[in-house]
Protein backbone atom coordinates (compact mmCIF):
# COMPACT_ATOMS: atom_id res chain seq x y z
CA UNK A 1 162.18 -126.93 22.07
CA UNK A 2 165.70 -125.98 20.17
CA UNK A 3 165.06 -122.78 18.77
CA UNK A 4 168.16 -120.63 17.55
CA UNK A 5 168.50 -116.91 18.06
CA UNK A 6 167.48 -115.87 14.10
CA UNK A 7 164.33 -117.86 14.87
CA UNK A 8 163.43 -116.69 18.42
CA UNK A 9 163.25 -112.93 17.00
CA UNK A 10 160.94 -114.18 14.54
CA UNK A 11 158.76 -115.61 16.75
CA UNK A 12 158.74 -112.92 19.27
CA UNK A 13 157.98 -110.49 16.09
CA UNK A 14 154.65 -112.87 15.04
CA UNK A 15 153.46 -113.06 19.19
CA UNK A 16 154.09 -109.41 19.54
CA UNK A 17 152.15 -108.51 15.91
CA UNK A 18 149.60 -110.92 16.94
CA UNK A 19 149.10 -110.39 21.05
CA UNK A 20 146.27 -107.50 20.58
CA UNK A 21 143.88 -109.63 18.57
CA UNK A 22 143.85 -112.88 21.11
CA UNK A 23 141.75 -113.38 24.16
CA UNK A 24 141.67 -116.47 26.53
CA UNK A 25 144.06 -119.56 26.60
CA UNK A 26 145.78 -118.54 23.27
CA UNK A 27 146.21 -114.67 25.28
CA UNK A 28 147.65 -116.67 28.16
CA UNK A 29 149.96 -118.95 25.80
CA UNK A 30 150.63 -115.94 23.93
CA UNK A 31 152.21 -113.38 26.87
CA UNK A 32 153.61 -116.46 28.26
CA UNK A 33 155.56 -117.16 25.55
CA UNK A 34 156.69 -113.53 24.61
CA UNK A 35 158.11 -113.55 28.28
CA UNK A 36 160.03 -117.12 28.03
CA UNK A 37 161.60 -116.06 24.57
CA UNK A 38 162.52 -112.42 25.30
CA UNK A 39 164.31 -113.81 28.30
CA UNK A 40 166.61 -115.85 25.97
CA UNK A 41 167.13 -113.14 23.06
CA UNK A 42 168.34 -110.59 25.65
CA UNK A 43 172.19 -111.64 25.11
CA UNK A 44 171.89 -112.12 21.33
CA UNK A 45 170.20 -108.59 21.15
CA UNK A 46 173.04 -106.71 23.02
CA UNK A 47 175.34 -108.87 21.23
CA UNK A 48 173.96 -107.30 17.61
CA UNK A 49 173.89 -103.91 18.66
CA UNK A 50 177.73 -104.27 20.05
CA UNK A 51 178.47 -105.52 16.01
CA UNK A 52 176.54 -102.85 14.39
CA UNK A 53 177.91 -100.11 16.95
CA UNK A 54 182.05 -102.04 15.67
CA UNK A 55 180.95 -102.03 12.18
CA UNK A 56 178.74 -99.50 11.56
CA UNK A 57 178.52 -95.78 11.01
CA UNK A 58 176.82 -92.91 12.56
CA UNK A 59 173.24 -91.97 10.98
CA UNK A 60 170.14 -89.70 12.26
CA UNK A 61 168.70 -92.95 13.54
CA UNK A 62 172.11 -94.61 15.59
CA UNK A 63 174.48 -96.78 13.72
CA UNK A 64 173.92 -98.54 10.68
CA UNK A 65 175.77 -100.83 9.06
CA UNK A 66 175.27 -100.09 4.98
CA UNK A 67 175.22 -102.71 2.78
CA UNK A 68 177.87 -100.82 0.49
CA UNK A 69 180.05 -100.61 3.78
CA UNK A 70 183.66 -102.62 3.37
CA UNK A 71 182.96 -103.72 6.88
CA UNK A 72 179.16 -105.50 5.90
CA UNK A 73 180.45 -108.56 4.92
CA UNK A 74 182.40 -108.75 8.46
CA UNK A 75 179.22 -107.58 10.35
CA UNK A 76 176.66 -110.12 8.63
CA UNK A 77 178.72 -113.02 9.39
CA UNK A 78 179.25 -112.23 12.75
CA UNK A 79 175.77 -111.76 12.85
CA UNK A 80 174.83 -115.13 11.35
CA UNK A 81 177.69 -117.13 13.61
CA UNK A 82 175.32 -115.80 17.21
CA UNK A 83 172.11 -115.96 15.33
CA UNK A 84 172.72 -119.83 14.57
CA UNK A 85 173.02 -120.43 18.06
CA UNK A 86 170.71 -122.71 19.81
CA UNK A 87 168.25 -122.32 22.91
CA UNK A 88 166.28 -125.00 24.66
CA UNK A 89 163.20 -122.79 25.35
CA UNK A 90 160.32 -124.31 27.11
CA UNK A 91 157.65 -122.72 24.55
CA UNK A 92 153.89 -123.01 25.87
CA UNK A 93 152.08 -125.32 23.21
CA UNK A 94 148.25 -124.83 22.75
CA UNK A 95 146.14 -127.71 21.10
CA UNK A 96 145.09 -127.02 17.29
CA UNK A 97 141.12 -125.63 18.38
CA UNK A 98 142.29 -122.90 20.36
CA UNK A 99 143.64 -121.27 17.83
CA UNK A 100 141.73 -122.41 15.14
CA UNK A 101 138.56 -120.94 16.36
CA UNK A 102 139.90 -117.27 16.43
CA UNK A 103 139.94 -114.15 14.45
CA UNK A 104 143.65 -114.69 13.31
CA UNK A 105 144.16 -114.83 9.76
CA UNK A 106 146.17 -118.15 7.94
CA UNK A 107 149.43 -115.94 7.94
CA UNK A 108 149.19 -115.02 11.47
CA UNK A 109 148.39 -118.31 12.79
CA UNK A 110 151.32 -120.05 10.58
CA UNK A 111 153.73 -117.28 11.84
CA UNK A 112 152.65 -119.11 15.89
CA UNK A 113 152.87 -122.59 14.49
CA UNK A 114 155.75 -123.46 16.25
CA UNK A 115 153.09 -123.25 19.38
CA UNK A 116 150.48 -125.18 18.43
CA UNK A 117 149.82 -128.75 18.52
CA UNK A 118 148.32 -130.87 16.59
CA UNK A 119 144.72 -132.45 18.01
């Protein structure tokens, strides 16, 4: 599956959120998954924190780059050119029951759809 960096953090956000409430085949599909796309967003993670360390500034919590900064306009696009980027990630797909039959709510299991199939 082509997934681009932007949309590999978003999936890794919606496994990680959801990975405490599964059990079973959709745990399995779940971990596995986490694993095969943190492997990929490795690069394009050290490659936003070398851009926000270039164009940011020193806060209490590390460098941030403000939105009022003269230099945000130069971070965010190099920031969208390496998010764009495409992967070919071999995501684990699950058939439609075995999520359907869980405790997740209609938000969390639209936030996985891009790992389930249709039955």
């Amino acid at each position: 599956m082509k997934i681009s960096n932007i949309q590999i953090g978003r999936y890794l956000q919606a496994l990680n959120d959801i990975s405490e409430k599964t059990s079973g085949r959709l745990s399995y599909a779940v971990a596995r998954n986490i694993r095969k796309l943190s492997e990929e967003y490795q690069d394009y993670d050290a490659e936003m924190s070398k851009i926000v360390n270039k164009y940011g500034e020193p806060t209490d919590g590390g460098m941030v780059v403000s939105p009022d900064s003269e230099n945000y306009k130069k971070a965010v696009d190099e920031l969208m050119e390496i998010g764009k980027i495409e992967h070919d990630v071999d995501v684990f797909v699950l058939p439609s029951d075995d999520v359907l039959n869980t405790n997740l709510s209609a938000k969390e299991i639209l936030s996985i759809d891009f790992m389930i199939q249709e039955s």
